[in-house]
Protein backbone atom coordinates (compact mmCIF):
# COMPACT_ATOMS: atom_id res chain seq x y z
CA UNK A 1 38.15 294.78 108.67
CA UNK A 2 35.92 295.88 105.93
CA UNK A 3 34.30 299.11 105.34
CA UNK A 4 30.57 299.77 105.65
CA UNK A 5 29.42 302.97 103.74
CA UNK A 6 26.87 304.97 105.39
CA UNK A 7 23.77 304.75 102.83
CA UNK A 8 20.83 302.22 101.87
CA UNK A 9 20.06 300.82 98.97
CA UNK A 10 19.72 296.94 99.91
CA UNK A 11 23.31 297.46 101.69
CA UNK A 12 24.15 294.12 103.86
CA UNK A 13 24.66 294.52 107.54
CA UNK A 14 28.46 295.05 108.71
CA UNK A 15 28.92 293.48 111.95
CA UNK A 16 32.14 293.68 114.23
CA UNK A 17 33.65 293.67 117.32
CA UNK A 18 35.65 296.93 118.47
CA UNK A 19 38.48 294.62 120.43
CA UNK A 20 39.30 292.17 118.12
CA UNK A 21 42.29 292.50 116.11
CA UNK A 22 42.80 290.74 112.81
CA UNK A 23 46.36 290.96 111.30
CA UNK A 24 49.67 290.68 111.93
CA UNK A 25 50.82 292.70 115.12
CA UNK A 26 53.29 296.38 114.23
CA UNK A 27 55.26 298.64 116.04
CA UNK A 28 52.90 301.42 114.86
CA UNK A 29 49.70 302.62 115.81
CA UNK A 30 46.82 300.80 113.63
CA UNK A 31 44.31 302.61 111.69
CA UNK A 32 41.20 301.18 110.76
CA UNK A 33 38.63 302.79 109.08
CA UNK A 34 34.95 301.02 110.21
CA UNK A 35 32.46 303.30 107.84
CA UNK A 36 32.49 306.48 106.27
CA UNK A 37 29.67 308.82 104.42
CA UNK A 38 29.08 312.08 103.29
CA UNK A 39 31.07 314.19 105.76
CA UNK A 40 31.94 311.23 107.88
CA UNK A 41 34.16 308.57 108.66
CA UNK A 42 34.71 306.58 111.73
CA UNK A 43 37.61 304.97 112.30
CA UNK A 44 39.03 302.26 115.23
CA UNK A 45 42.94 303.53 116.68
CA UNK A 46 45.09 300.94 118.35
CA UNK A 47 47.52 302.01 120.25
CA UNK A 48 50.24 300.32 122.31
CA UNK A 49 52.56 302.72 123.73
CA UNK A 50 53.12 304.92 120.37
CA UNK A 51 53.21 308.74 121.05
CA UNK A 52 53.33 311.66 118.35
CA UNK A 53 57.07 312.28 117.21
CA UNK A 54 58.92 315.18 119.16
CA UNK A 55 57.55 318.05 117.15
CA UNK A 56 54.85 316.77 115.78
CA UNK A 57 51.11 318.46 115.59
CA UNK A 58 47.92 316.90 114.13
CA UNK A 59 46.02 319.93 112.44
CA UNK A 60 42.75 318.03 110.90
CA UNK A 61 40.86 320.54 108.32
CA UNK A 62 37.48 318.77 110.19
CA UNK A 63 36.53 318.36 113.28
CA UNK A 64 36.92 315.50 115.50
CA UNK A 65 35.30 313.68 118.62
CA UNK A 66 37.56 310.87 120.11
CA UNK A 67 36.00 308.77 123.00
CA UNK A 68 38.90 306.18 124.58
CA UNK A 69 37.48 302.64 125.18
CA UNK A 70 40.08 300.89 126.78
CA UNK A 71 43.68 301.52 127.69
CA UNK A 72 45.32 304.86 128.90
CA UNK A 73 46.73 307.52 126.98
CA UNK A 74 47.42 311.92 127.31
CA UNK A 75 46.88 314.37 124.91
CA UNK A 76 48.47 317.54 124.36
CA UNK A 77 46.85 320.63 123.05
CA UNK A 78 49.52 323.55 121.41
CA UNK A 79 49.38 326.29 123.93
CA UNK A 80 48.24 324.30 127.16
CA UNK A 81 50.52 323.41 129.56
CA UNK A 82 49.52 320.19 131.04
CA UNK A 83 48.44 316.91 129.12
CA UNK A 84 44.98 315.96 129.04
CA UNK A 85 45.25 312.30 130.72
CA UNK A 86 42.24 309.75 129.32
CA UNK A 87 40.52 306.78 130.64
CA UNK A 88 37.96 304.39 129.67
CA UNK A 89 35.01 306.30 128.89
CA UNK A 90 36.55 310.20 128.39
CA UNK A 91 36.13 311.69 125.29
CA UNK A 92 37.32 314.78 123.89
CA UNK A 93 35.78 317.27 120.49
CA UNK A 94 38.65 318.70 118.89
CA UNK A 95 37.58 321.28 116.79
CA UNK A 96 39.37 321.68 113.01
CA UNK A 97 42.67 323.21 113.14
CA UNK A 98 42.99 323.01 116.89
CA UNK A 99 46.67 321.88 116.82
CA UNK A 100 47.08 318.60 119.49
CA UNK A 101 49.29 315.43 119.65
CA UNK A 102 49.52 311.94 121.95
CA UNK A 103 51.50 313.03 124.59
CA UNK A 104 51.58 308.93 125.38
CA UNK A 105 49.78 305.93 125.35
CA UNK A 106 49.54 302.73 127.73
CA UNK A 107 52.75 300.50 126.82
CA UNK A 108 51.65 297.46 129.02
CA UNK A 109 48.04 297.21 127.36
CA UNK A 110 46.75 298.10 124.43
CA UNK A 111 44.80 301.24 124.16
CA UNK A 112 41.88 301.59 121.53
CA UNK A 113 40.20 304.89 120.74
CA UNK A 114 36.85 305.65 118.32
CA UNK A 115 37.20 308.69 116.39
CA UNK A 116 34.51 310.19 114.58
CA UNK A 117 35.68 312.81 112.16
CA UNK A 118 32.90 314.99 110.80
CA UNK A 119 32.52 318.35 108.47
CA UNK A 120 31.58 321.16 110.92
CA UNK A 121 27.78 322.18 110.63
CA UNK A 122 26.91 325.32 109.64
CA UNK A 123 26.16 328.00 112.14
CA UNK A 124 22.50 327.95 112.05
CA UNK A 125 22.40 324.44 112.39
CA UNK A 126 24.53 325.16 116.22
């Protein structure tokens, strides 16, 4: 999958599709990154039936919005009891620092997530 920065200047048109999978299939999650800017970058997560490692936290220094397309997963938020169970369609904002991990993720289907990762604004700008 190529990347498409986020600016003009006679830039060619990046087209895709979200589901389609190029590559040779892996035991872990895939990462793809579809276009980053300034501040940004939006990336495609496959998942099939990976969770975080016992212990593990993700603590991004930016925020975060995830939205899951297809699939099933849980996420777990430190300090919250219960895991936040997702479906086509739910999406979550995770602000910077806020400590969370994949609780699970669908093992009989694969499970593909957008997540837009973004510099917070400034408080005026809120």
């Amino acid at each position: 999958m190529s990347i498409h920065y986020l600016h003009g200047g006679g830039a060619k048109a990046d087209f895709g599709n979200l589901f389609s999978v190029d590559g040779p299939e892996s035991a872990d999650e895939r990462f793809d990154t579809l276009a980053v800017g300034k501040g940004v970058r939006i990336e495609r997560i496959v998942s099939t039936g990976q969770a975080s490692p016992e212990g593990f936290w993700y603590d991004n220094p930016h925020e975060e919005w995830v939205v899951l397309l297809s699939g099933e997963a849980a996420l777990e938020f430190d300090g919250e009891a219960e895991p936040h169970s997702m479906r086509p369609g739910d999406y979550v904002r995770i602000p910077a620092h806020c400590r969370h991990r994949v609780a699970w993720t669908h093992a009989g289907e694969a499970t593909f997530w957008l997540a837009i990762h973004y510099e917070e604004a400034p408080a005026e700008a809120r």
